[in-house]
N, C-alpha and C. Protein backbone atom coordinates (compact mmCIF):
# COMPACT_ATOMS: atom_id res chain seq x y z
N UNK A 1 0.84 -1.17 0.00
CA UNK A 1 0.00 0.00 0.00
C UNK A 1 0.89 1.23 0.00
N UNK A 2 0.17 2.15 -1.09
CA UNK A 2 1.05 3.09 -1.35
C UNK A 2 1.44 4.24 0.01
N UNK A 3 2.24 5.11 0.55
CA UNK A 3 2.61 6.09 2.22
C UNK A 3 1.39 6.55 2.20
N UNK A 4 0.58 7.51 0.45
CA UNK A 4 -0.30 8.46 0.84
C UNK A 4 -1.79 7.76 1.30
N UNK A 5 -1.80 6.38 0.32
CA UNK A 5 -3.02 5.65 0.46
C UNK A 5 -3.58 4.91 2.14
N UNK A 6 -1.94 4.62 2.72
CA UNK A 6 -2.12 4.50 4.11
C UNK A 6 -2.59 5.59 4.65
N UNK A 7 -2.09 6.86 4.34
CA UNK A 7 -2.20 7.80 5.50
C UNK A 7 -4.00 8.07 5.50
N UNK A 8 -4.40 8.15 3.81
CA UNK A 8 -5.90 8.60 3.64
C UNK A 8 -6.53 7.25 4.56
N UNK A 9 -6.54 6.27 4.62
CA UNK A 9 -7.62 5.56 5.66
C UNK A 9 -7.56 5.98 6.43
N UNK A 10 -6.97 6.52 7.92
CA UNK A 10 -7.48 6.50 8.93
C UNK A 10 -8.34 7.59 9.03
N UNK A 11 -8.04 8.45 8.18
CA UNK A 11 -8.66 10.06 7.63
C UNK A 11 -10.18 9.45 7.64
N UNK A 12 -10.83 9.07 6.46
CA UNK A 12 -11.43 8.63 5.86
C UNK A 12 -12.43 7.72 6.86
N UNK A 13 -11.80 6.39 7.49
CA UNK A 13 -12.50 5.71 8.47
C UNK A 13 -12.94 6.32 9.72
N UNK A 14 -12.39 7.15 10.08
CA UNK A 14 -12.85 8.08 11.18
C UNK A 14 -13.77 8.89 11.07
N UNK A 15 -13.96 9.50 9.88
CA UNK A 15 -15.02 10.15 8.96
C UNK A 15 -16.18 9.30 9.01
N UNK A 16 -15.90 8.15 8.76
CA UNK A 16 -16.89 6.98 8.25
C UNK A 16 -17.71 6.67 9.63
N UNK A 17 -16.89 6.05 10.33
CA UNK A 17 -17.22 5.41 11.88
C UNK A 17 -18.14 6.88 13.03
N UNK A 18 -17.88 7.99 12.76
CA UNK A 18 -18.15 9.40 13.45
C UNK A 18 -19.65 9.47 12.80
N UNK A 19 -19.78 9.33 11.78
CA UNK A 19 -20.48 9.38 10.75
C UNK A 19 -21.58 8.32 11.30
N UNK A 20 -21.74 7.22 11.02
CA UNK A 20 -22.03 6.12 11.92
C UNK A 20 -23.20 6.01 13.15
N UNK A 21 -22.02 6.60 14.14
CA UNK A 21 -21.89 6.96 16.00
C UNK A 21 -23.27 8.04 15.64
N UNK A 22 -23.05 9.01 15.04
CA UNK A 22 -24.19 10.60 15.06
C UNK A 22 -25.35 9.76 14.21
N UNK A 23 -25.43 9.37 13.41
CA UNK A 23 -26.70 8.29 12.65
C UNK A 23 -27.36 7.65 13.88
N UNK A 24 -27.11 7.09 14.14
CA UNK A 24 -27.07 6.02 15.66
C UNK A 24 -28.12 6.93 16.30
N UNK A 25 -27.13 7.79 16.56
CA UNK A 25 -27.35 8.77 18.20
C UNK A 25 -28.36 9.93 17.64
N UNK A 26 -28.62 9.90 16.43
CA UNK A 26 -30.00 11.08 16.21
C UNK A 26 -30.86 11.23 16.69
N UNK A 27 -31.74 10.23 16.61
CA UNK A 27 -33.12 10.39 16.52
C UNK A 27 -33.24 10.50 18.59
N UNK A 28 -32.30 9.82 19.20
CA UNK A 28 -32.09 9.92 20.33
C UNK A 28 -31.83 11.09 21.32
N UNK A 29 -30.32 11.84 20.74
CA UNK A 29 -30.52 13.24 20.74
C UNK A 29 -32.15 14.72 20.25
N UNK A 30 -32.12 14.07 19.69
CA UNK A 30 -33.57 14.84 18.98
C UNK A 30 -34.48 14.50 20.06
N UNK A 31 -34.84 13.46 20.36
CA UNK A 31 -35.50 13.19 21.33
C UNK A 31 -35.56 13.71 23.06
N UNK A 32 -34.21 13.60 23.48
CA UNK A 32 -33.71 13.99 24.96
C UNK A 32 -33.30 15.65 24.83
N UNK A 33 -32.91 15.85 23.86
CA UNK A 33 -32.07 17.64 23.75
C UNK A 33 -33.26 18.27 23.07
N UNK A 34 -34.46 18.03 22.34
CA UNK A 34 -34.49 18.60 21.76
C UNK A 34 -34.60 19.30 20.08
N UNK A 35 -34.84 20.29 20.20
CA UNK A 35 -34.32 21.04 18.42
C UNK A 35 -33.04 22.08 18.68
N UNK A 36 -32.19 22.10 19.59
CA UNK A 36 -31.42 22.46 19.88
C UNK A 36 -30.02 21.28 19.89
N UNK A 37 -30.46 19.96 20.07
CA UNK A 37 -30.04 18.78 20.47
C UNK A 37 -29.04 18.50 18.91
N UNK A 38 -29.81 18.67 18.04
CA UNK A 38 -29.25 18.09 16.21
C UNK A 38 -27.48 18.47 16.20
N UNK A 39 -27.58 20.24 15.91
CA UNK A 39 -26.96 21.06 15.39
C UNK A 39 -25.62 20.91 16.66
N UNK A 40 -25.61 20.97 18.13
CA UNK A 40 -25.38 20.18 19.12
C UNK A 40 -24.18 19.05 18.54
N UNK A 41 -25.06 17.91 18.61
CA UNK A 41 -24.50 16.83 17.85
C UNK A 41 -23.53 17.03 16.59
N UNK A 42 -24.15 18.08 15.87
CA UNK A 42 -23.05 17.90 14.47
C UNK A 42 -21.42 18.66 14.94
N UNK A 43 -22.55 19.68 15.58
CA UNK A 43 -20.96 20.46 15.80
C UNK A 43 -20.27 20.07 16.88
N UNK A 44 -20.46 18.74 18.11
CA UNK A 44 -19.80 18.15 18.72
C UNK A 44 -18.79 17.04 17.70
N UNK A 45 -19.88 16.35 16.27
CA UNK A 45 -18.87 16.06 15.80
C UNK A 45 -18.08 16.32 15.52
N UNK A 46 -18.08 17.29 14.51
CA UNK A 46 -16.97 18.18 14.25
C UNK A 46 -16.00 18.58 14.70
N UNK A 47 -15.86 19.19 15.74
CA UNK A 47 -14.90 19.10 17.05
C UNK A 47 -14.37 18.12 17.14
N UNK A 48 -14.38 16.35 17.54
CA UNK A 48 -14.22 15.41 17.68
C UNK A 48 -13.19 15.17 16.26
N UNK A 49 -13.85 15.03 15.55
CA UNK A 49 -12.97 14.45 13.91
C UNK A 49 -11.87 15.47 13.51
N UNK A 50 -12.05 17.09 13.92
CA UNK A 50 -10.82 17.92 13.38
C UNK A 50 -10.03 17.55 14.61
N UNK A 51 -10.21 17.26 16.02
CA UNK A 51 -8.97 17.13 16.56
C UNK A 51 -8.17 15.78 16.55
N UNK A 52 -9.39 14.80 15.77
CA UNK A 52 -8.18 13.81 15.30
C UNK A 52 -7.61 13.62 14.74
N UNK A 53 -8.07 14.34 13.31
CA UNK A 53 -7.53 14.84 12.07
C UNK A 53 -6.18 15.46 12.02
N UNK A 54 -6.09 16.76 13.36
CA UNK A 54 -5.20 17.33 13.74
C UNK A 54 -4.18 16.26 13.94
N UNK A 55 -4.06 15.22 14.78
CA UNK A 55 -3.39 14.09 15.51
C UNK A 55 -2.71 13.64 14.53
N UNK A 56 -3.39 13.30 13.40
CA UNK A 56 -2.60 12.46 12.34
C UNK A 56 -2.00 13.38 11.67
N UNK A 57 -2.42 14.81 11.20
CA UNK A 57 -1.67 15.48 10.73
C UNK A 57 0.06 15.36 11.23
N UNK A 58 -0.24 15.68 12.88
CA UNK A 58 1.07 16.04 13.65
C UNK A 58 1.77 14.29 13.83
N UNK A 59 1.31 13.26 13.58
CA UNK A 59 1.86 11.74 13.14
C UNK A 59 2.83 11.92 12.15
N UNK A 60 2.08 12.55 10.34
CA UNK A 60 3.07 12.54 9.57
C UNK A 60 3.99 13.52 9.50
N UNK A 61 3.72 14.70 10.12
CA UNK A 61 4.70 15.65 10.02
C UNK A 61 6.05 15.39 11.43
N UNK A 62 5.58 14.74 12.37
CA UNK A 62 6.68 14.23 12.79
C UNK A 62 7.19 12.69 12.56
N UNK A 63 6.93 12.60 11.60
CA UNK A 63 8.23 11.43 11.25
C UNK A 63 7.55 10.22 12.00
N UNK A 64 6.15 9.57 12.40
CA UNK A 64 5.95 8.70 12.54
C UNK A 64 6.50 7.49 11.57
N UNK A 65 6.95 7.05 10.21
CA UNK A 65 7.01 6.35 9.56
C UNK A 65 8.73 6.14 9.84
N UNK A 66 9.40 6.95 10.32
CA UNK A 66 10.49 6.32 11.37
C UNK A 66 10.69 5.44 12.53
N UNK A 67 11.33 4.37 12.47
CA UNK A 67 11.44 3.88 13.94
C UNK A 67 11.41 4.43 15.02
N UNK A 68 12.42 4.89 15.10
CA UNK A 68 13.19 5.58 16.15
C UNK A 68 12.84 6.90 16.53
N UNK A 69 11.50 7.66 15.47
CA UNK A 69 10.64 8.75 15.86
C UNK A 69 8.79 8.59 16.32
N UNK A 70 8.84 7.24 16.13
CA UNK A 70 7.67 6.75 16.33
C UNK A 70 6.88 7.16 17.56
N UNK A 71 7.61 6.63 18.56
CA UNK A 71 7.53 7.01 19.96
C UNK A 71 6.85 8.41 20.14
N UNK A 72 7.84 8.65 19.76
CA UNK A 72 7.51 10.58 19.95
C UNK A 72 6.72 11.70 19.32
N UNK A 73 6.09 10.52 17.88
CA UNK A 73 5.60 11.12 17.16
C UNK A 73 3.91 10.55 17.24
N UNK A 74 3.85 9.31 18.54
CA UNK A 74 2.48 9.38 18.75
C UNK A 74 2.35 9.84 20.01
N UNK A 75 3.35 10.15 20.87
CA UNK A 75 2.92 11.46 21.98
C UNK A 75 2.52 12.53 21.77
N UNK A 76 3.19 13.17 20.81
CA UNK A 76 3.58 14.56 19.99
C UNK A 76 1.51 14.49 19.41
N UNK A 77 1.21 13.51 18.97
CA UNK A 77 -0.58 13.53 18.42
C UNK A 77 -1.04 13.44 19.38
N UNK A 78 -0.82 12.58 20.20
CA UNK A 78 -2.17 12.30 21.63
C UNK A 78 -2.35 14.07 22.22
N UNK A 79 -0.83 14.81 22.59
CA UNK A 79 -1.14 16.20 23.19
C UNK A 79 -1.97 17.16 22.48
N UNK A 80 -1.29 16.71 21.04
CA UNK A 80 -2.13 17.90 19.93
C UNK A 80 -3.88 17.72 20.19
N UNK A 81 -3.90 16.18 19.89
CA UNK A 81 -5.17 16.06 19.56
C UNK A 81 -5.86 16.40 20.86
N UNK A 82 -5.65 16.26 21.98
CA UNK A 82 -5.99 16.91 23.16
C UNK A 82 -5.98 18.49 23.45
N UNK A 83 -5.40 18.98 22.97
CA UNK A 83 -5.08 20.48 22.85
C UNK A 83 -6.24 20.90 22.17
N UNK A 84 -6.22 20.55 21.09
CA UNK A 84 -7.50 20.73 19.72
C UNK A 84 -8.73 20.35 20.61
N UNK A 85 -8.74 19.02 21.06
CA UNK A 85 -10.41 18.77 21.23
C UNK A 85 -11.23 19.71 22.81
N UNK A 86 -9.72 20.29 23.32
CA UNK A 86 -10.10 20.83 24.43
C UNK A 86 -10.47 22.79 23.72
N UNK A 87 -9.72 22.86 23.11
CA UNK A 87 -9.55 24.21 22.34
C UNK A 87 -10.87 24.53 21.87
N UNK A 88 -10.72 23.63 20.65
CA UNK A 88 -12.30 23.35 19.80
C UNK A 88 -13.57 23.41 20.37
N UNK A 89 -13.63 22.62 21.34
CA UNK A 89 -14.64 22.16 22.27
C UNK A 89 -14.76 23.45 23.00
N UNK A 90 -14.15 23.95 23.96
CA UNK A 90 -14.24 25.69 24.59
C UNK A 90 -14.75 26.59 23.91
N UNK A 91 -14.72 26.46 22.79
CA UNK A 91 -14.93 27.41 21.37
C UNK A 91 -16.46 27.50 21.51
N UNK A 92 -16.21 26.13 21.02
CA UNK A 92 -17.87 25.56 20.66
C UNK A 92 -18.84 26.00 21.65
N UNK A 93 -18.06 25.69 22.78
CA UNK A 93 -19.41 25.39 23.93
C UNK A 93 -19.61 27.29 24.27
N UNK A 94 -18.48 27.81 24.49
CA UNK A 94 -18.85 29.67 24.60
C UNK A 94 -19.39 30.06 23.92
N UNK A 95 -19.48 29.69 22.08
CA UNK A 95 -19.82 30.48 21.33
C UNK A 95 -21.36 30.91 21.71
N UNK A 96 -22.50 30.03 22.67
CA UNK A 96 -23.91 30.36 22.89
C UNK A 96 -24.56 29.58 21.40
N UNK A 97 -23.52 29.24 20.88
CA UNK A 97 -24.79 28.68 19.32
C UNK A 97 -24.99 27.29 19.63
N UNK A 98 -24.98 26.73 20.52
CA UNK A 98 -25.06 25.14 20.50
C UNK A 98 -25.69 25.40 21.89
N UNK A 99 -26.74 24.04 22.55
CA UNK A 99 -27.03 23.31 24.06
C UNK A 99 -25.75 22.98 24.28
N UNK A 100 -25.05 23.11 25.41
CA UNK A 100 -23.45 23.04 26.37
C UNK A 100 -23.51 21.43 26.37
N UNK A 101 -25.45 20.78 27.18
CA UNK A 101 -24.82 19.38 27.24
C UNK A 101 -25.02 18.25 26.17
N UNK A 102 -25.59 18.26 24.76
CA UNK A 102 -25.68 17.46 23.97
C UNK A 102 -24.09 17.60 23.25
N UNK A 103 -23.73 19.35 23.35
CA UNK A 103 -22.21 19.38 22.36
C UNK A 103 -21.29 18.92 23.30
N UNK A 104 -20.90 18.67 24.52
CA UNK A 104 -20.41 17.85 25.38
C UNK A 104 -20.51 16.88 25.13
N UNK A 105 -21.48 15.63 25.32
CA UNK A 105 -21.58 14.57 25.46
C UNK A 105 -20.93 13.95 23.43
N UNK A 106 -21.39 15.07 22.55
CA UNK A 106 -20.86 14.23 21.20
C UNK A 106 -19.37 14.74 21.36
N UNK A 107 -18.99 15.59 21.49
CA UNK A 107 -17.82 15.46 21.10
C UNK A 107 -17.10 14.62 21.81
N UNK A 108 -16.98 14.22 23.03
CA UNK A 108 -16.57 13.02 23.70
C UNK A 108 -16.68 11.70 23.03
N UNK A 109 -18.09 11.16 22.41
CA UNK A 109 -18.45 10.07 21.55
C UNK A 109 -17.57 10.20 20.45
N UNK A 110 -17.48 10.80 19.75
CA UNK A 110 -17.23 11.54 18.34
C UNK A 110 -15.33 10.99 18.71
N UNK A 111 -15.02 11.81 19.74
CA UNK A 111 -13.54 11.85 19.89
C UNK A 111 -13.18 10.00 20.19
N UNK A 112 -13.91 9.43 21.49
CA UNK A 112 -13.54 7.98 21.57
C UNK A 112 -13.66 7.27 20.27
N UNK A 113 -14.85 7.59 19.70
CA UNK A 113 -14.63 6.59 18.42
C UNK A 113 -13.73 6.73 17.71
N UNK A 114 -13.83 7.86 17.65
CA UNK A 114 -12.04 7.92 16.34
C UNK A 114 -10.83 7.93 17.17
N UNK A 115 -10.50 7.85 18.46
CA UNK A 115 -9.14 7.27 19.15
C UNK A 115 -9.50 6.09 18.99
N UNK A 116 -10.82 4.97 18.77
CA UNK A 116 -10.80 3.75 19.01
C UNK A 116 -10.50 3.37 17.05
N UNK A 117 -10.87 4.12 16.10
CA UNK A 117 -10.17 3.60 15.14
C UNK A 117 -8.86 3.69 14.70
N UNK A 118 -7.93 5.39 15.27
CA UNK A 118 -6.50 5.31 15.20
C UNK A 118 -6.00 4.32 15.90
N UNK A 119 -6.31 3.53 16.85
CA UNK A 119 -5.79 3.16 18.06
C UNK A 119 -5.90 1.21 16.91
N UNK A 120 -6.74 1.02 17.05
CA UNK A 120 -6.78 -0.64 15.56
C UNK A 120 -5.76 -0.14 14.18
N UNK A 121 -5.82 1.29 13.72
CA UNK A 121 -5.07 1.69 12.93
C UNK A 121 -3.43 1.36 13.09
N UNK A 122 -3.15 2.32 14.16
CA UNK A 122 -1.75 2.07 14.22
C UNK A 122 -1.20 0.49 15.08
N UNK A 123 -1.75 -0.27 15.42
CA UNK A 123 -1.78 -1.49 15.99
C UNK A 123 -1.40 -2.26 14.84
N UNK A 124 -2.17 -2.02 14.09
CA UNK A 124 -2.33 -2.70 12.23
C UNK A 124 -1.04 -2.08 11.72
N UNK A 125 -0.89 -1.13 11.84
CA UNK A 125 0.68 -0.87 10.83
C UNK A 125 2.10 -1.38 12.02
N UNK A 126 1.76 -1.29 13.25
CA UNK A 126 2.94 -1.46 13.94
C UNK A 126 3.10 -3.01 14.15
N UNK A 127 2.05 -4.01 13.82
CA UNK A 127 1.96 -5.34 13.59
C UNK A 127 2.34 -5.55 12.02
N UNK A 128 2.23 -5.04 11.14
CA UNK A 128 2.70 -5.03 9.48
C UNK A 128 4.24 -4.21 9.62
N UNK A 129 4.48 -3.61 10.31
CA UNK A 129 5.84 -3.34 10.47
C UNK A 129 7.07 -3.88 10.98
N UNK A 130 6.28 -5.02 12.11
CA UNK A 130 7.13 -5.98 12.61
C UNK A 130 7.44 -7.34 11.98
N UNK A 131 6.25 -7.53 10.90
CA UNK A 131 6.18 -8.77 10.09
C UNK A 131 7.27 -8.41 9.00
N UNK A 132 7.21 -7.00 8.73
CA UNK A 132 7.91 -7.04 7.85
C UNK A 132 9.73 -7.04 8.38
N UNK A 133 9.59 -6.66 9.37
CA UNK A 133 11.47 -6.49 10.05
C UNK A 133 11.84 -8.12 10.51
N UNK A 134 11.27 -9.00 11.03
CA UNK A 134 11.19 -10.40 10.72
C UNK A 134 11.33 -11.18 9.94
């Protein structure tokens, strides 16, 4: 698999799986929040997927596809993407355009699901990386 074609899945599946999670969780949100509850939800996603987005960004720009930078280059994402979803999320929730507790509760959903697909992601390349040094 081609560097760029790896890098676009986790992009892409996180998109997919977030995507998913808010389908799921609609008619539910709509229900408990509201007509305030929807818009809530989207823009908790949103929040959620750009700060993971962010994560992988800061993966390839530090040299994850190095050994010996690996380490440091999925610390270097976990802070970012924490930085972002805390940043983002503050944003969101001050701006007054969203309910505080439906955009809370998604962006949390939103964010675990896509740490739970980087997290099978890089498991999958750091298991294809060892097969291959073997």
């Amino acid at each position: 698999m081609s560097a760029g074609r790896r890098w676009l899945f986790p992009f892409a599946s996180s998109l997919v799986v977030v995507g998913l999670a808010a389908a799921a969780g609609y008619l539910a949100t709509q229900r408990l929040a509201g007509p305030e509850g929807v818009p809530a939800m989207a823009a908790g996603c949103v929040v959620g997927l750009l700060a993971h987005w962010c994560g992988l960004a800061v993966l390839i720009v530090a040299g994850f596809d190095d050994l010996n930078r690996r380490a440091t280059a999925t610390l270097m994402a976990m802070a970012v993407r924490l930085g972002a979803v805390v940043m983002l999320g503050a944003a969101a929730a001050l701006s007054g355009m969203f309910g505080i507790s439906p955009l809370l509760i998604w962006i949390v959903i939103s964010h675990l699901v896509a740490l739970f697909v980087d997290t099978l992601w890089l498991l999958n390349v750091e298991r294809n990386q060892t097969e291959k040094t073997s």
